[in-house]
Protein backbone atom coordinates (compact mmCIF):
# COMPACT_ATOMS: atom_id res chain seq x y z
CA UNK A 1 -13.75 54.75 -0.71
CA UNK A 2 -13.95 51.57 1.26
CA UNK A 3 -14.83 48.22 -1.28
CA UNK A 4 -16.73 45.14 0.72
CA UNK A 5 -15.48 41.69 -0.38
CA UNK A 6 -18.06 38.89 0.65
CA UNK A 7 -16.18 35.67 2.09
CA UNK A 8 -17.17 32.05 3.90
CA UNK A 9 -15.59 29.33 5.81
CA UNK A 10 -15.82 26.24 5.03
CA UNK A 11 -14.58 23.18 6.83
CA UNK A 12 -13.13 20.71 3.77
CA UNK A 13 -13.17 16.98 3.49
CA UNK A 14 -15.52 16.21 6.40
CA UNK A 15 -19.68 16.07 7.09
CA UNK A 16 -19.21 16.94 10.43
CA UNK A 17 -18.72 21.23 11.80
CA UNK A 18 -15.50 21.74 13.12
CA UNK A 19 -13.60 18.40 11.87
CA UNK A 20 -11.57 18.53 8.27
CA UNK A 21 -9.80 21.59 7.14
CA UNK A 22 -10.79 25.13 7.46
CA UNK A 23 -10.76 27.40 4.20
CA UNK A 24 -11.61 30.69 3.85
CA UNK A 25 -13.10 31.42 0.45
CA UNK A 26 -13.59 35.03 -1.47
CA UNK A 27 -16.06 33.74 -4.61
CA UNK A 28 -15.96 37.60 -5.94
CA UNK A 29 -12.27 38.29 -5.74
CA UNK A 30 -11.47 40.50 -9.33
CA UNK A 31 -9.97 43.91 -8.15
CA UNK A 32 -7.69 42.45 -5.28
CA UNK A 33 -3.87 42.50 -5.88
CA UNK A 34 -1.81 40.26 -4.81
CA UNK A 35 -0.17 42.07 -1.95
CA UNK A 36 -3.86 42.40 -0.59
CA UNK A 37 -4.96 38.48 -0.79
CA UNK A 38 -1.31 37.65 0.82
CA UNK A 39 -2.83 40.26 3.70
CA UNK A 40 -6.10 38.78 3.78
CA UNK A 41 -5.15 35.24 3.88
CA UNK A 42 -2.43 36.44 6.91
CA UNK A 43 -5.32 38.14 8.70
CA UNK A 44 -7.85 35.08 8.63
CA UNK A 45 -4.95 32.63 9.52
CA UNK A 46 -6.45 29.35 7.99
CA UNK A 47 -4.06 27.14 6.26
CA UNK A 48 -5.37 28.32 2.83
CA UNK A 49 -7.49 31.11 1.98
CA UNK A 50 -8.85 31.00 -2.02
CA UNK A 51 -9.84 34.11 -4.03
CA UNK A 52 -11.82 33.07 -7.18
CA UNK A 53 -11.92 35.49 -10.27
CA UNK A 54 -13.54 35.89 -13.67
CA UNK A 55 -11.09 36.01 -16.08
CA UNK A 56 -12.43 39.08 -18.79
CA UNK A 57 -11.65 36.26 -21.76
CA UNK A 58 -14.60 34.23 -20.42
CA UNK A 59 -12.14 31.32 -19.76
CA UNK A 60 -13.07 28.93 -16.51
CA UNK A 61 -13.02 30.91 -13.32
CA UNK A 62 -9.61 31.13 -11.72
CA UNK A 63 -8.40 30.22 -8.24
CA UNK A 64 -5.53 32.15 -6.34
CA UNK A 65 -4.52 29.98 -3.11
CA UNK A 66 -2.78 31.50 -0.62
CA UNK A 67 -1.61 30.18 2.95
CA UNK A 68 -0.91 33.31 5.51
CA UNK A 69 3.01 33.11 4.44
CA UNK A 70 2.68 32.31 0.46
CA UNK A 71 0.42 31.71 -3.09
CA UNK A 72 0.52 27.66 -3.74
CA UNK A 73 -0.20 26.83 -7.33
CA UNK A 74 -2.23 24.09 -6.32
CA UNK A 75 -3.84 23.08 -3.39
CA UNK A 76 -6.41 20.21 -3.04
CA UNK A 77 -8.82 20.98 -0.27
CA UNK A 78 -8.81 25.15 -1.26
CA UNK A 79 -9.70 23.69 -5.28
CA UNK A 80 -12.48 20.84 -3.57
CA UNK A 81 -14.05 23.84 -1.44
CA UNK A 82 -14.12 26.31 -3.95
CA UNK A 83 -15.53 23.76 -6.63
CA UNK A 84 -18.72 23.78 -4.22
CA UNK A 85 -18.86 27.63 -4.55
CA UNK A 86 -18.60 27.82 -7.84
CA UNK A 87 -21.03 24.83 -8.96
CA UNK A 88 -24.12 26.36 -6.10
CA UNK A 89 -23.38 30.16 -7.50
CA UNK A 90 -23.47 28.87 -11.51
CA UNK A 91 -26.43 25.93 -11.27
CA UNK A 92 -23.90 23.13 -12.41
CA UNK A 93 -24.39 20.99 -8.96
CA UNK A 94 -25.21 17.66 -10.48
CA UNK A 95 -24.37 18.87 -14.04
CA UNK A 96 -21.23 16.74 -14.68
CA UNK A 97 -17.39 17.95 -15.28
CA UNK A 98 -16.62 22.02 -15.58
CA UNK A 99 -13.14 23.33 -15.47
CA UNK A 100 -11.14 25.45 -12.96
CA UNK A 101 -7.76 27.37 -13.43
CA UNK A 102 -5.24 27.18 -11.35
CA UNK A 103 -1.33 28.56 -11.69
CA UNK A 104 -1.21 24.81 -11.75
CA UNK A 105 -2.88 24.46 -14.63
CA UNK A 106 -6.40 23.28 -15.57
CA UNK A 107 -8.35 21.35 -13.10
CA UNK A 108 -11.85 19.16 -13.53
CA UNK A 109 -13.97 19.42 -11.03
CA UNK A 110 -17.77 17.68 -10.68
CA UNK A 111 -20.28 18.76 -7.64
CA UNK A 112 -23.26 16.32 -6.30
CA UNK A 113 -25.56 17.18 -3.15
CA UNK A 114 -25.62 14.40 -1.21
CA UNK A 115 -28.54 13.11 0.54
CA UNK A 116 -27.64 15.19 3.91
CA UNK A 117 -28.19 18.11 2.02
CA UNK A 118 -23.86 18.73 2.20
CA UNK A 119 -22.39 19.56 -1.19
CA UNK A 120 -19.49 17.00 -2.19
CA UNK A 121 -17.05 17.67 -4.83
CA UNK A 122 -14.86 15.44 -7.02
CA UNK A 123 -11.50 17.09 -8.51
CA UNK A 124 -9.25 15.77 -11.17
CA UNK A 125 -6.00 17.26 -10.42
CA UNK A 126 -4.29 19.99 -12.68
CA UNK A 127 -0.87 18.12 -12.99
CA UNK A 128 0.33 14.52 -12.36
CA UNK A 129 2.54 13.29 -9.87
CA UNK A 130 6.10 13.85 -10.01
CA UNK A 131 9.38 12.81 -8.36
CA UNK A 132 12.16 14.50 -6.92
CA UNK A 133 15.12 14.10 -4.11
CA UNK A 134 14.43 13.22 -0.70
CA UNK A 135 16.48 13.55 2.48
CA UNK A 136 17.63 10.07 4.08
CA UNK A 137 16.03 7.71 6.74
CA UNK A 138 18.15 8.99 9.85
CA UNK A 139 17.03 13.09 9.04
CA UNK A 140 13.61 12.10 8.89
CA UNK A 141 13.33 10.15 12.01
CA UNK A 142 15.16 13.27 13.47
CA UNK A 143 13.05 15.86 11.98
CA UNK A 144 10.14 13.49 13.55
CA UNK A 145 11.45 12.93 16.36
CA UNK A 146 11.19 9.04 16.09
CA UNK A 147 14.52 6.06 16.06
CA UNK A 148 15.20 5.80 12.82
CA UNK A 149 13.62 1.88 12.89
CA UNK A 150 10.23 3.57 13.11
CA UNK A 151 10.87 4.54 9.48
CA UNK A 152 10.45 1.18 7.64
CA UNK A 153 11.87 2.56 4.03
CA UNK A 154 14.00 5.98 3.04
CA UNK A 155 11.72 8.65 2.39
CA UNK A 156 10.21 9.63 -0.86
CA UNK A 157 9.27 12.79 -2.65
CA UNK A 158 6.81 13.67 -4.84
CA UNK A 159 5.31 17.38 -6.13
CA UNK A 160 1.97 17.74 -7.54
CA UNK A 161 2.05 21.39 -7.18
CA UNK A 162 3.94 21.47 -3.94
CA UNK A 163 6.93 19.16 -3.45
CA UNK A 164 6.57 16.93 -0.39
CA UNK A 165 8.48 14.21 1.37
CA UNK A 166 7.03 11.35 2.00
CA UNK A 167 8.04 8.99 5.33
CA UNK A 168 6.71 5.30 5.75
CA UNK A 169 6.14 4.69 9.59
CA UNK A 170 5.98 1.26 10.78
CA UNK A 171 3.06 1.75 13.10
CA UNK A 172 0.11 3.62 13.95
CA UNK A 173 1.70 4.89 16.77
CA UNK A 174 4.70 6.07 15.83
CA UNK A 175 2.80 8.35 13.63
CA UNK A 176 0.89 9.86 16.77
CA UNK A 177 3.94 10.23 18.33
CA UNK A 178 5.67 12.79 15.23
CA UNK A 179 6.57 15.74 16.44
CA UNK A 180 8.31 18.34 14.26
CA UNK A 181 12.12 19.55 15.00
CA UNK A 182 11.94 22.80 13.90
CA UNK A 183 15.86 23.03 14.59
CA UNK A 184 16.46 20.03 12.52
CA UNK A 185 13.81 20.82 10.08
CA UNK A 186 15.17 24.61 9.46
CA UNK A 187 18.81 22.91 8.83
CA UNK A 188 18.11 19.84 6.70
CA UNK A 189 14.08 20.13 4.99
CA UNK A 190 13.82 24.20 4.90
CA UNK A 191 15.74 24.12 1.19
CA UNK A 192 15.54 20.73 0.73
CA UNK A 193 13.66 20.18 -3.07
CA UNK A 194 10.57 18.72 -0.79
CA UNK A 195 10.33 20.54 2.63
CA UNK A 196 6.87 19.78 3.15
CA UNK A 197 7.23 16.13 5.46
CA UNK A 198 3.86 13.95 5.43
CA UNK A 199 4.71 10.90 7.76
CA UNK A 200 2.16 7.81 6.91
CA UNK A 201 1.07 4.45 7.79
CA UNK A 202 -0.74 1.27 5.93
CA UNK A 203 -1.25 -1.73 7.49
CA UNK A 204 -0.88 -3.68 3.83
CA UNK A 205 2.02 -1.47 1.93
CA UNK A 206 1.43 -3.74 -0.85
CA UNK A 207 -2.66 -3.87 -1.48
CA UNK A 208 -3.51 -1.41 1.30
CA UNK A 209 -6.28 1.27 0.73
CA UNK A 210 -6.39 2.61 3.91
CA UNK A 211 -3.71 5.40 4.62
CA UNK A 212 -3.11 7.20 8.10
CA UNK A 213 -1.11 10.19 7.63
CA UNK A 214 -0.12 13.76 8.95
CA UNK A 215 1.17 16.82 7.41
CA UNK A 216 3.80 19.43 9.13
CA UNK A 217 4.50 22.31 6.56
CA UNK A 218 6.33 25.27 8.47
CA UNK A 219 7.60 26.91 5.70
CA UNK A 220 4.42 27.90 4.45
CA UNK A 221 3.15 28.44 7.85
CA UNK A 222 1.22 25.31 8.46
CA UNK A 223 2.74 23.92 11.73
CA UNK A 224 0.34 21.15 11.24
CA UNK A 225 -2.43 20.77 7.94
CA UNK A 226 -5.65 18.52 8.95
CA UNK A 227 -6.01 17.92 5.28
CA UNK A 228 -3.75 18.31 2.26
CA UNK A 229 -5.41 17.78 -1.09
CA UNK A 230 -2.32 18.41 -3.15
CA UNK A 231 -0.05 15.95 -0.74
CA UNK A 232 -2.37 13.08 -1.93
CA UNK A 233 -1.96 13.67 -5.60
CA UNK A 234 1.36 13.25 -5.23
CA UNK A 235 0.73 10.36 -2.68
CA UNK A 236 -0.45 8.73 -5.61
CA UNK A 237 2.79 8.57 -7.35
CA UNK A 238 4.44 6.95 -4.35
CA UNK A 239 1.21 4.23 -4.13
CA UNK A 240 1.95 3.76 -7.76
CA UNK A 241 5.53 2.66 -7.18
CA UNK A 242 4.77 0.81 -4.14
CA UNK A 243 1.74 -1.07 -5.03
CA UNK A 244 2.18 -1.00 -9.03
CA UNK A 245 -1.90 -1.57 -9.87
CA UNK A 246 -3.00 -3.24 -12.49
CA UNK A 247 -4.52 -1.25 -15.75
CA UNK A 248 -7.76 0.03 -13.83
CA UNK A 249 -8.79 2.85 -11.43
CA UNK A 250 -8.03 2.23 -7.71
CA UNK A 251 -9.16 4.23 -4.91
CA UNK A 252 -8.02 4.81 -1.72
CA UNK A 253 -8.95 6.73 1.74
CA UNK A 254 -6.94 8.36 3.55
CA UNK A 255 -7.53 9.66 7.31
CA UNK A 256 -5.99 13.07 8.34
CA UNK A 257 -6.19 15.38 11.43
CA UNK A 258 -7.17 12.85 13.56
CA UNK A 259 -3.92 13.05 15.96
CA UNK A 260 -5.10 17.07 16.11
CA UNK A 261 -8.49 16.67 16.93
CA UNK A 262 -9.87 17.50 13.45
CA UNK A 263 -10.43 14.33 11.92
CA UNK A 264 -10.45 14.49 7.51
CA UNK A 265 -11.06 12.00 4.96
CA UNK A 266 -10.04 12.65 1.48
CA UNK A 267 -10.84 9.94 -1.37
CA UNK A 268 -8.14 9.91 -3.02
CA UNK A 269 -8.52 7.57 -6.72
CA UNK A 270 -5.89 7.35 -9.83
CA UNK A 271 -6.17 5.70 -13.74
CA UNK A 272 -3.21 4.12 -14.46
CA UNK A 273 -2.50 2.50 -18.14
CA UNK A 274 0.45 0.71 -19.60
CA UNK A 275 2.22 1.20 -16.18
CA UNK A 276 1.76 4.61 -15.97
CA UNK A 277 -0.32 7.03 -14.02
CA UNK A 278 -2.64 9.31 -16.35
CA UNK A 279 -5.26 10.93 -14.15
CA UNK A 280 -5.07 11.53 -10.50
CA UNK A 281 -8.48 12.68 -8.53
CA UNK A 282 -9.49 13.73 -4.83
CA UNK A 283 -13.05 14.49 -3.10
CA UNK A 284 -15.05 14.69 -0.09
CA UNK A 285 -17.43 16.35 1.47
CA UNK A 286 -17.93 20.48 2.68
CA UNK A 287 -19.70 21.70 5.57
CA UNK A 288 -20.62 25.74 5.33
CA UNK A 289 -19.42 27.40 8.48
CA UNK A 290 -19.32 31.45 8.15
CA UNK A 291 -20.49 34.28 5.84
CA UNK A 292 -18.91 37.27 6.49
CA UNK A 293 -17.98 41.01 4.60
CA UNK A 294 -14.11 41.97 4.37
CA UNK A 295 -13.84 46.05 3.84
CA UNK A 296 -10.92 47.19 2.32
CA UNK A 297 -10.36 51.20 1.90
């Protein structure tokens, strides 16, 4: 007997249709396995498709984020969209914090209508920022297909959830130039510790809050992302070495998917005390796109 599964689209961090980064979103998802949301999130194609369950234990609902080649245990704009969802279906839009599980861990999410009628959602992140090995200066101007003096420092990485290096361009226009090597990339970043690569650009390293960045992720079958949530939590462990805040909360925006014709911005903000990062949060705005029914036999 055939089972309907009710799913939308939703384009993430952006006001406008068709700008920021499609999500597919299943907000009744108990009863799927997951061979069957690995399918499904193959079949729509999207860089991440979320399934969001009730736990039986009445815990927090949970999220299961899955891009069409693998499940992520955290993923920023899949946890922002589905925080909309979940705040219009249970009244808590302009109710302050409630929690969301994710194989990360606990997330904090709050939900606001704005005054354009869009829903906007606010998301402390599950885990904190943390650092790991990176490959050197010369593989990532060849993975990029840049001179290696476009790349202004060696790279960094950082996971919050998914590990990603991090590569410092020297201009604006180097960055529109990346391209991806997938030869180079399959032989030095495919089992690198961080084989995600997320070239960016600030015109002030030091007190910039401005970021231009990109994000190739072929592993996880992402040529290109528009908008990567979890990449700026951990972008906020290399702005904490590189700009080392005072005790306070900064904020910064960063600008995606412009350089693929879906332009995101993604507010990124982080606490820091006694030198150290202790909360890291991301938001924007989601537009509505499709409603549709999956049937599964």
């Amino acid at each position: 007997m055939a089972r309907d599964y009710a799913f939308l689209t939703l384009d993430v961090f952006t006001s406008q249709p068709f700008g920021g980064n499609p999500l597919g979103v299943f907000p009744k998802a108990d009863g799927l396995d997951t061979p069957t949301m690995q399918a499904i999130a193959a079949e729509l194609n999207l860089s991440e498709t979320v399934f969001i369950t009730s736990p039986d234990d009445g815990s927090p609902p949970r999220l299961r984020i899955f891009t069409p080649k693998s499940e992520l245990p955290f993923a920023g704009h899949p946890t922002v969209g589905a925080a909309t969802v979940i705040a219009d279906r249970t009244g808590r839009i302009g109710k302050g914090e409630f929690s969301i599980g994710t194989t990360a861990g606990q997330a904090r999410a709050e939900v606001q209508r704005r005054e354009d009628g869009l829903l906007e959602a606010s998301v402390i992140a599950p885990r904190l920022p943390a650092s790991g090995p990176a490959p050197g200066s010369d593989e990532a101007a060849a993975v990029l297909g840049l001179n290696e003096d476009q790349i202004i420092a060696p790279p960094i990485a950082f996971e919050a959830g998914v590990p990603i290096t991090f590569v410092r361009l020297a201009s604006r226009e180097a960055l529109s130039k990346a391209r991806i090597d997938t030869a180079i990339w399959n032989e030095v970043f495919r089992n690198a510790w961080a084989p995600q690569v997320y070239p960016f650009f600030m015109a002030d390293w030091q007190n910039g809050r401005e970021i231009h960045a990109r994000l190739f992720a072929p592993g996880v079958g992402i040529p290109e992302d528009p908008a990567t949530g979890a990449a700026a939590v951990a972008l906020a462990g290399v702005l904490h070495e590189l700009q080392r805040p005072a005790d306070r909360t900064v904020s910064w925006l960063i600008r995606q998917g412009e350089d693929m014709g879906r332009p995101s911005r993604i507010a990124l903000s982080a606490t820091e005390e006694d030198d150290h990062l202790v909360s890291v949060s991301i938001g924007g705005p989601v537009v509505p796109m499709t409603r549709g029914t999956l049937s599964l036999s």
